[in-house]
Protein backbone atom coordinates (compact mmCIF):
# COMPACT_ATOMS: atom_id res chain seq x y z
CA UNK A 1 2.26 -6.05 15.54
CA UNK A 2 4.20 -4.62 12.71
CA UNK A 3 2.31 -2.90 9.67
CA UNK A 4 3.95 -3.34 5.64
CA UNK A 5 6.01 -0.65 4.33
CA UNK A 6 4.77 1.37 0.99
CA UNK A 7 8.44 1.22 -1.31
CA UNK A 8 9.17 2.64 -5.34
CA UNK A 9 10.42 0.20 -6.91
CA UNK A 10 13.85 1.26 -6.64
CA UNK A 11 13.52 0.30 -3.37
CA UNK A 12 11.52 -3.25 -4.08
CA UNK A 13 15.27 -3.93 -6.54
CA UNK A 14 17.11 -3.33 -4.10
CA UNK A 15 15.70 -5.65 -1.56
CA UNK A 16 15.40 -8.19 -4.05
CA UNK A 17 18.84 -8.01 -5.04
CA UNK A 18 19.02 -8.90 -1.35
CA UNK A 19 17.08 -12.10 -1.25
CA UNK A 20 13.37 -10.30 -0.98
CA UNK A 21 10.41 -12.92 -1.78
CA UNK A 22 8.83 -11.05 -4.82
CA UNK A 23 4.99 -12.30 -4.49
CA UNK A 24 3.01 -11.05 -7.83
CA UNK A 25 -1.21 -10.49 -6.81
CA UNK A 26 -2.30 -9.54 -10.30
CA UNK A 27 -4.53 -12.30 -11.92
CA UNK A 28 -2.79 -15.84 -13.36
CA UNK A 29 -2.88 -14.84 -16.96
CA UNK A 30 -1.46 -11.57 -16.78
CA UNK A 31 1.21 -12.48 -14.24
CA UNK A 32 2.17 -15.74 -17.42
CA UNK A 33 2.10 -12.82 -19.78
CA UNK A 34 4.94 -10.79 -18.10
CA UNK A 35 6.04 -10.22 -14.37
CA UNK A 36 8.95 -9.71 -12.20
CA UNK A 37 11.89 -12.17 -12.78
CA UNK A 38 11.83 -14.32 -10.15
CA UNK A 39 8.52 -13.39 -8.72
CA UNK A 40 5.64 -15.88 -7.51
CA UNK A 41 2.35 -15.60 -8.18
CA UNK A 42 -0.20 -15.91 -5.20
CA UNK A 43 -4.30 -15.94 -5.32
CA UNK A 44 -6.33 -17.53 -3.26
CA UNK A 45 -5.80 -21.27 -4.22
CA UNK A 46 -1.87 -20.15 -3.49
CA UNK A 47 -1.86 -18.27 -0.52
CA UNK A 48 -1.83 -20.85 1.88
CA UNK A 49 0.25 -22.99 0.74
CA UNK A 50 2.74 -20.21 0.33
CA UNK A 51 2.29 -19.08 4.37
CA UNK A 52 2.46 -22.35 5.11
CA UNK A 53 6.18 -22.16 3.88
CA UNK A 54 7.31 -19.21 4.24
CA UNK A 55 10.10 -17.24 6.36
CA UNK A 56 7.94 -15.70 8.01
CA UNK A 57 11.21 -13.35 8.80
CA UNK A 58 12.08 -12.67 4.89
CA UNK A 59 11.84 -9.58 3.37
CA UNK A 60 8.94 -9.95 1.29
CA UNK A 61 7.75 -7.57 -1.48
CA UNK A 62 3.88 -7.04 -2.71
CA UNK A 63 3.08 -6.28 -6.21
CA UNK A 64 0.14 -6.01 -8.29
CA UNK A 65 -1.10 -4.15 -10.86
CA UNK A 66 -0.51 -0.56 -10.32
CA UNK A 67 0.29 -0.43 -6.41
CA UNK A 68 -3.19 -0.09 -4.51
CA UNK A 69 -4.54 -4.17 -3.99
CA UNK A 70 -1.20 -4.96 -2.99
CA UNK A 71 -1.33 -2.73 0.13
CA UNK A 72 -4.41 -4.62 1.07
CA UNK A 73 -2.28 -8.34 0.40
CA UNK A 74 0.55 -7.14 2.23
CA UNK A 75 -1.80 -5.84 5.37
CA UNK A 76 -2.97 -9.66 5.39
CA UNK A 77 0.47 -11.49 5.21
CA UNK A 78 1.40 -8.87 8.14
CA UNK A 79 -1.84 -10.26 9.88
CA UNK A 80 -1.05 -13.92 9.41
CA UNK A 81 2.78 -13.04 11.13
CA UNK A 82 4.65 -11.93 8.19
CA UNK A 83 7.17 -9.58 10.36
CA UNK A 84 8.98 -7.18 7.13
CA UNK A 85 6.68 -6.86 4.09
CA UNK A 86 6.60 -4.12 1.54
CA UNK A 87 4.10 -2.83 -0.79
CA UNK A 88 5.54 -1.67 -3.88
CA UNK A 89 4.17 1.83 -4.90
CA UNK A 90 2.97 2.37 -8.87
CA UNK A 91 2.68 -1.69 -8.95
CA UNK A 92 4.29 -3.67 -11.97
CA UNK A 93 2.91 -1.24 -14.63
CA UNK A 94 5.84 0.97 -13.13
CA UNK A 95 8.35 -1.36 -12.34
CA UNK A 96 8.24 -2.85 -16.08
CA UNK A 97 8.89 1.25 -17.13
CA UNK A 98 11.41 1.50 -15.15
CA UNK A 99 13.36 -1.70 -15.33
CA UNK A 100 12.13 -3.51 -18.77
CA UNK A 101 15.20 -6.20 -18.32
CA UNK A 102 13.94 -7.40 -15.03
CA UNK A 103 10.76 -9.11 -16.07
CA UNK A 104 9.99 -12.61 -16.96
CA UNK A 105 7.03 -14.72 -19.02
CA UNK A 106 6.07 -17.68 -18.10
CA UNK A 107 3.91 -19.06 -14.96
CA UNK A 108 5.46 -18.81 -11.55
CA UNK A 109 8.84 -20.64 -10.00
């Protein structure tokens, strides 16, 4: 079984610049508010759904809030066969510091 890698976000940009699935755990209304362009936003009435139809393969990237409940999201998608996911260290608080241009409003894609 593989475990999730901890990334910066300079990492995280890079692999989405690569095709990464960017999945956003912070609550609905702040992800609406802003998030990561191209992101989507998973809780609990999501999550299935989105395993259901996922590559399980793809790169996929954790983020929430400041980098500590997305470890915990990314150790589950690892436990439901998700083989290469990421948690991004210092969450979207430092992602939106350190690149403003790449977030979006709105509710997910």
């Amino acid at each position: 079984m593989s475990e999730f890698k901890r990334i910066p976000p300079e990492q995280a940009q890079t692999l989405r610049e690569h095709g990464a699935v960017v999945v956003d755990v912070r609550d609905p209304a702040t992800f609406a508010a802003l998030h990561i362009s191209g992101s989507k936003h998973l809780d609990n009435h999501s999550l299935h759904a989105f395993i259901q139809g996922a590559d399980l393969d793809a790169p996929t990237v954790v983020v929430c809030y400041h980098g500590n409940s997305s470890q915990g999201a990314a150790a589950y998608l690892v436990s439901q066969g998700f083989s290469d996911v990421y948690s991004m260290d210092g969450g979207f608080e430092l992602w939106r510091t350190t690149y403003p241009s790449e977030t979006a409003q709105g509710t997910s894609e």
